[in-house]
Protein backbone atom coordinates (compact mmCIF):
# COMPACT_ATOMS: atom_id res chain seq x y z
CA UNK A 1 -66.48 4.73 19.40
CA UNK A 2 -63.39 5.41 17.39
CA UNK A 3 -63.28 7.27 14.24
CA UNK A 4 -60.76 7.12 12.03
CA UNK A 5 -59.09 10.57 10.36
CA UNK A 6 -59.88 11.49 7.37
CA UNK A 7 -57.15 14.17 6.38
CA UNK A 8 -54.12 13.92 4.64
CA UNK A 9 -51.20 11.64 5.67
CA UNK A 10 -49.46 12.96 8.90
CA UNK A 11 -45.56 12.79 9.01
CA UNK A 12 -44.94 9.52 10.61
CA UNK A 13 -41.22 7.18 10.79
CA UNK A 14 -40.40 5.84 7.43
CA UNK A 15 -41.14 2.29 6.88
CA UNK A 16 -38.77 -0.20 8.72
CA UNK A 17 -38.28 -3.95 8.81
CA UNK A 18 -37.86 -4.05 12.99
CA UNK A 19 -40.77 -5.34 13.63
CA UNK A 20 -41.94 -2.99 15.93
CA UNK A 21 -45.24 -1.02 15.57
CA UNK A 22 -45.04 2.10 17.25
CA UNK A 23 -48.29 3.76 18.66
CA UNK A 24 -48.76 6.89 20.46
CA UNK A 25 -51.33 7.74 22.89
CA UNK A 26 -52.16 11.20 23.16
CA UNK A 27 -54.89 13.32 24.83
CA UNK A 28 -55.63 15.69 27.46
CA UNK A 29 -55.45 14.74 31.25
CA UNK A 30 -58.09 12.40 32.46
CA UNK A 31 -59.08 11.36 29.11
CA UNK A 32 -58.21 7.89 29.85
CA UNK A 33 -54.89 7.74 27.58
CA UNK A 34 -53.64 5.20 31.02
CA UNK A 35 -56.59 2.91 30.11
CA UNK A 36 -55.93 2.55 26.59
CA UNK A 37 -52.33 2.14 27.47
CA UNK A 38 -53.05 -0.98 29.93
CA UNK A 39 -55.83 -2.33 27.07
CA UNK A 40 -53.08 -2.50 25.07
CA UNK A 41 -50.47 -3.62 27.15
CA UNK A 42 -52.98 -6.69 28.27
CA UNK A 43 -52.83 -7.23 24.78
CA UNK A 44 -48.67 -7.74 24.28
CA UNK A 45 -48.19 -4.45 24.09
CA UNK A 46 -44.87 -2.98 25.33
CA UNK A 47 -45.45 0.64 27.45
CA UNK A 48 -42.80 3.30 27.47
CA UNK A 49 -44.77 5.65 29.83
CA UNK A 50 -43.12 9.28 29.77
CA UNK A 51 -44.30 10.43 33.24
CA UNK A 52 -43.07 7.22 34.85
CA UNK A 53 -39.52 8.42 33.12
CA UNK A 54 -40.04 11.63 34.33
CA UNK A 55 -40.33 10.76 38.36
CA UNK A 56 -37.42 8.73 37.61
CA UNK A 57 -35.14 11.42 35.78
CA UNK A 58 -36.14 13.97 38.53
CA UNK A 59 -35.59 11.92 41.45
CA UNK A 60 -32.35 10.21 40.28
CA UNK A 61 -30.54 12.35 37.79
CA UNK A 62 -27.49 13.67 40.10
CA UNK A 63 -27.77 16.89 37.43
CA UNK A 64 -31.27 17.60 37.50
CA UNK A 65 -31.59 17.18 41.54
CA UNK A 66 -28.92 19.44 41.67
CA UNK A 67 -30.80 22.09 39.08
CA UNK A 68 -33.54 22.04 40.78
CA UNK A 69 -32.39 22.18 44.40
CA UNK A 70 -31.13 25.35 43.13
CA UNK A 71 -34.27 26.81 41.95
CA UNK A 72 -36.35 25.12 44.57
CA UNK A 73 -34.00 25.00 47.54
CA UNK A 74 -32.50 21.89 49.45
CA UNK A 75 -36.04 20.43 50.72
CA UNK A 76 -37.55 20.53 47.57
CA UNK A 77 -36.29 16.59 47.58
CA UNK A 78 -38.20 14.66 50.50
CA UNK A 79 -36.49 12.43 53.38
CA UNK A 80 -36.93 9.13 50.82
CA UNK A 81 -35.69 11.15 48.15
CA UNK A 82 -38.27 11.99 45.90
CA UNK A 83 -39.27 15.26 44.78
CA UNK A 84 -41.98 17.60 46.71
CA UNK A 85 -43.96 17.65 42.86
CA UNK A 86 -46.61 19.49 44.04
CA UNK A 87 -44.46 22.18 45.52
CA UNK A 88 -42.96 22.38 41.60
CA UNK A 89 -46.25 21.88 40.05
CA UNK A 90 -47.98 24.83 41.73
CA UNK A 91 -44.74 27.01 40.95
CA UNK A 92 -44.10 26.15 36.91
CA UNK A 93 -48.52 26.25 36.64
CA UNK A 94 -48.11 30.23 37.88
CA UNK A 95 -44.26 31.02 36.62
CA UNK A 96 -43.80 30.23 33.10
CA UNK A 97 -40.17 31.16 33.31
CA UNK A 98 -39.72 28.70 36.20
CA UNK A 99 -41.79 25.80 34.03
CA UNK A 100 -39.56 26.67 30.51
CA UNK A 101 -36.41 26.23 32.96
CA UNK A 102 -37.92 23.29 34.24
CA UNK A 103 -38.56 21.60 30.71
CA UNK A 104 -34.96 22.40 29.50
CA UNK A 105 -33.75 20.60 32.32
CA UNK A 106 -35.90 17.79 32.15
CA UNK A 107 -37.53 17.24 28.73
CA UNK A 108 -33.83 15.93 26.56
CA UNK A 109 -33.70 13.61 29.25
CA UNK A 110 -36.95 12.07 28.99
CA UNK A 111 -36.81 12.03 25.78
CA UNK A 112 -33.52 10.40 25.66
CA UNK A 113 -34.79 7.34 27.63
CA UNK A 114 -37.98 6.74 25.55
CA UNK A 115 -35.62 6.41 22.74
CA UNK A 116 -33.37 3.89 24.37
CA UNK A 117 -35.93 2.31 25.70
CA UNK A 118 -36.95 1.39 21.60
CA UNK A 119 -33.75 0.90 21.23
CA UNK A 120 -33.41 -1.75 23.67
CA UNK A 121 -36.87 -3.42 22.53
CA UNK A 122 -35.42 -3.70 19.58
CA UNK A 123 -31.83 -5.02 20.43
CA UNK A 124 -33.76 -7.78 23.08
CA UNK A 125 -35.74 -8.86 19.70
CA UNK A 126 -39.23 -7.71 20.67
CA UNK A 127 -41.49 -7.94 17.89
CA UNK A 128 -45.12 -6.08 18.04
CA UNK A 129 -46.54 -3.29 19.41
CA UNK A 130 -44.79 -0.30 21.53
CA UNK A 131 -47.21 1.99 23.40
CA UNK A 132 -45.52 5.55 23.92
CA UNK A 133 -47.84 7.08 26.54
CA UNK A 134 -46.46 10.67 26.54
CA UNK A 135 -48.84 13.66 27.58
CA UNK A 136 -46.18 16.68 25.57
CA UNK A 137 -45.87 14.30 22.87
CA UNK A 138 -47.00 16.90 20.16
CA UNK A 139 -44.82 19.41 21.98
CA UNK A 140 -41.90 17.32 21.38
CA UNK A 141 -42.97 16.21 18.15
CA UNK A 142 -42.59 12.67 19.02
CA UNK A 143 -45.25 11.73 16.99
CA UNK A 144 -43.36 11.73 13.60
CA UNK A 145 -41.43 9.07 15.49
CA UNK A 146 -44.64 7.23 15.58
CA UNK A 147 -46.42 4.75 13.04
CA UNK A 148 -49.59 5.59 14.30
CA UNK A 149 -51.30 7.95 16.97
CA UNK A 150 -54.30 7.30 18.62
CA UNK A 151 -56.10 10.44 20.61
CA UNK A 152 -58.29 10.01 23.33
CA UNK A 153 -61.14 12.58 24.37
CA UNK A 154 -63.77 12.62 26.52
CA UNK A 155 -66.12 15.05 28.28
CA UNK A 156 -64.73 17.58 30.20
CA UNK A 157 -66.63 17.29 33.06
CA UNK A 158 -65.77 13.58 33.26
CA UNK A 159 -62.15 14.67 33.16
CA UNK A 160 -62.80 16.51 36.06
CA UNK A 161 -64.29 14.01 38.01
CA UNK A 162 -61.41 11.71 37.05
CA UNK A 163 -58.94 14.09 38.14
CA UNK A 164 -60.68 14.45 41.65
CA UNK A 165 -60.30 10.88 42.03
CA UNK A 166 -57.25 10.09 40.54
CA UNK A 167 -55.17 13.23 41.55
CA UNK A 168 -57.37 14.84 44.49
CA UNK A 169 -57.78 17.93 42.37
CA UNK A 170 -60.74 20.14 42.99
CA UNK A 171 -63.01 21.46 40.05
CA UNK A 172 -61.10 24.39 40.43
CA UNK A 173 -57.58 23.08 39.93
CA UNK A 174 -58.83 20.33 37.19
CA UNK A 175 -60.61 22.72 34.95
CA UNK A 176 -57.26 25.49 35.48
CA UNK A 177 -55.31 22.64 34.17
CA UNK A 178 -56.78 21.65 31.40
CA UNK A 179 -57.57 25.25 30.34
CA UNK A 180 -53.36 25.37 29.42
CA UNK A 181 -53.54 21.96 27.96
CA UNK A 182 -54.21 21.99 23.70
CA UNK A 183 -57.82 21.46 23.13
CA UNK A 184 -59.28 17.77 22.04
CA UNK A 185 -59.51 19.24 18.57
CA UNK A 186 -55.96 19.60 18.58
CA UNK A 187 -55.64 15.90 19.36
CA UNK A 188 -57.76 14.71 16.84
CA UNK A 189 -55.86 16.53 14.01
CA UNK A 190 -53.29 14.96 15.20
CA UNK A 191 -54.78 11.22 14.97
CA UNK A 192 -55.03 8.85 12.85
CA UNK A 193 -57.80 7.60 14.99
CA UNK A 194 -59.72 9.04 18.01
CA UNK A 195 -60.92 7.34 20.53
CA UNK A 196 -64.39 8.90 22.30
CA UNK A 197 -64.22 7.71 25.70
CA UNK A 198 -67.84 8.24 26.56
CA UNK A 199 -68.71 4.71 27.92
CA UNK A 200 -67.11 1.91 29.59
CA UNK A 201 -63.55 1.34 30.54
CA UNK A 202 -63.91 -2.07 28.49
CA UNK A 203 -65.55 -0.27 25.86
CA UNK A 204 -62.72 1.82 24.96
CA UNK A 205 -60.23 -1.02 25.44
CA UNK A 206 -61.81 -3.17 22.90
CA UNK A 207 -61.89 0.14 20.64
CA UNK A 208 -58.18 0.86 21.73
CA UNK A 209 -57.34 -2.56 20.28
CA UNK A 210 -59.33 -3.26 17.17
CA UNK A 211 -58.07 0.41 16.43
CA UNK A 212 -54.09 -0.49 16.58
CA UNK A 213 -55.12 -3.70 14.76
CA UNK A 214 -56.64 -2.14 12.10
CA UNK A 215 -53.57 0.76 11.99
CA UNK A 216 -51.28 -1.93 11.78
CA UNK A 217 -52.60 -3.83 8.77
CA UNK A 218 -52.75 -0.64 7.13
CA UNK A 219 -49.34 0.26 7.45
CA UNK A 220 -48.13 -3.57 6.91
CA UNK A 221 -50.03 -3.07 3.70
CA UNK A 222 -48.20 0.20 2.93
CA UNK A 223 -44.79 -1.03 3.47
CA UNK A 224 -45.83 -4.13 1.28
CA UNK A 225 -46.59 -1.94 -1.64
């Protein structure tokens, strides 16, 4: 069930007359932030999803290859071209010197596209409701870009068991990864709503929905005022 924040008002965009309602989705790994994303996008949503960006930026930015063929070596980049990401993953989750030169690289660039990607929702006349599904988002402090941020927790033993399936992590590696990652608490301050995803995929995609719904009158009722 969601529940809505009750804190004070979190630093959000200012008002604007684009017609575009951005959302971001935020939560730790395997919390189901890709579910609410599709809900939504089922919906008419539009989904700017940051880790798609990122496979992209890493295995087709001529600068970035290059930066990390240098750290990495030549075969870091597979026959097809894409990046050995395991190979990097293991090295940036033991070498946090090797993961903060990885994010300088990287990060701007991501971040760069997300915003042209809003930018070229807008130009294209898109009117309605723009997902941002971005796990650093509170690292980046995207969400003051946002009008509205949904969290999404869930048990961490479910995560785990997600993460096995989805990723082919074992217990091990799944609960070593989300030991680094901010705590749901963290999250939720960061909400305006959270979503506990303790039942049914369709369960929290009807809450995902009636949720942004709900955010969105708000804040059409704000800007009215």
């Amino acid at each position: 069930m969601p529940t809505d924040a009750a804190r004070p008002a979190r630093p959000r965009r200012a008002p604007a007359d684009d017609g575009l309602f951005l959302v971001g989705v935020v939560g730790r790994a395997g919390a189901g932030k890709s579910t609410v994303a599709q809900a939504l996008a089922d919906g008419g949503a539009e989904v700017i999803r940051a880790d798609e960006i990122g496979h992209e930026v890493t295995d087709r930015d001529p600068e970035v290859r290059a930066g990390l063929m240098r750290d990495y070596g030549m075969d870091v980049y597979r026959a097809d071209g894409t990046l050995d990401r395991p190979r990097v993953a293991a090295r940036v989750f033991a070498d946090p010197e090797a993961r903060a030169r990885l994010d300088r690289l990287v990060h701007p660039r991501i971040l760069a596209r997300i915003e042209e990607s809003v930018r070229s929702l807008r130009a294209r006349g898109f009117r309605g409701v723009v997902v941002i599904d971005a796990a650093l988002m509170l690292d980046w402090g995207l969400e003051r870009a946002c009008d509205a941020v949904l969290a999404v927790v869930a048990d961490e033993e479910e995560q785990v068991r997600r993460l096995a399936e989805q990723r082919g992590w074992s217990a091990a590696e799944a609960h070593a990864r989300l030991g680094v990652q901010r705590a749901p608490e963290a999250f939720r301050a960061a909400a305006d709503v959270t979503l506990e995803n303790t039942g049914s995929r369709a369960a929290l995609a009807t809450a995902a929905r009636a949720a942004v719904d709900r955010l969105r009158r708000a804040r059409e009722r704000g800007a009215a005022c």
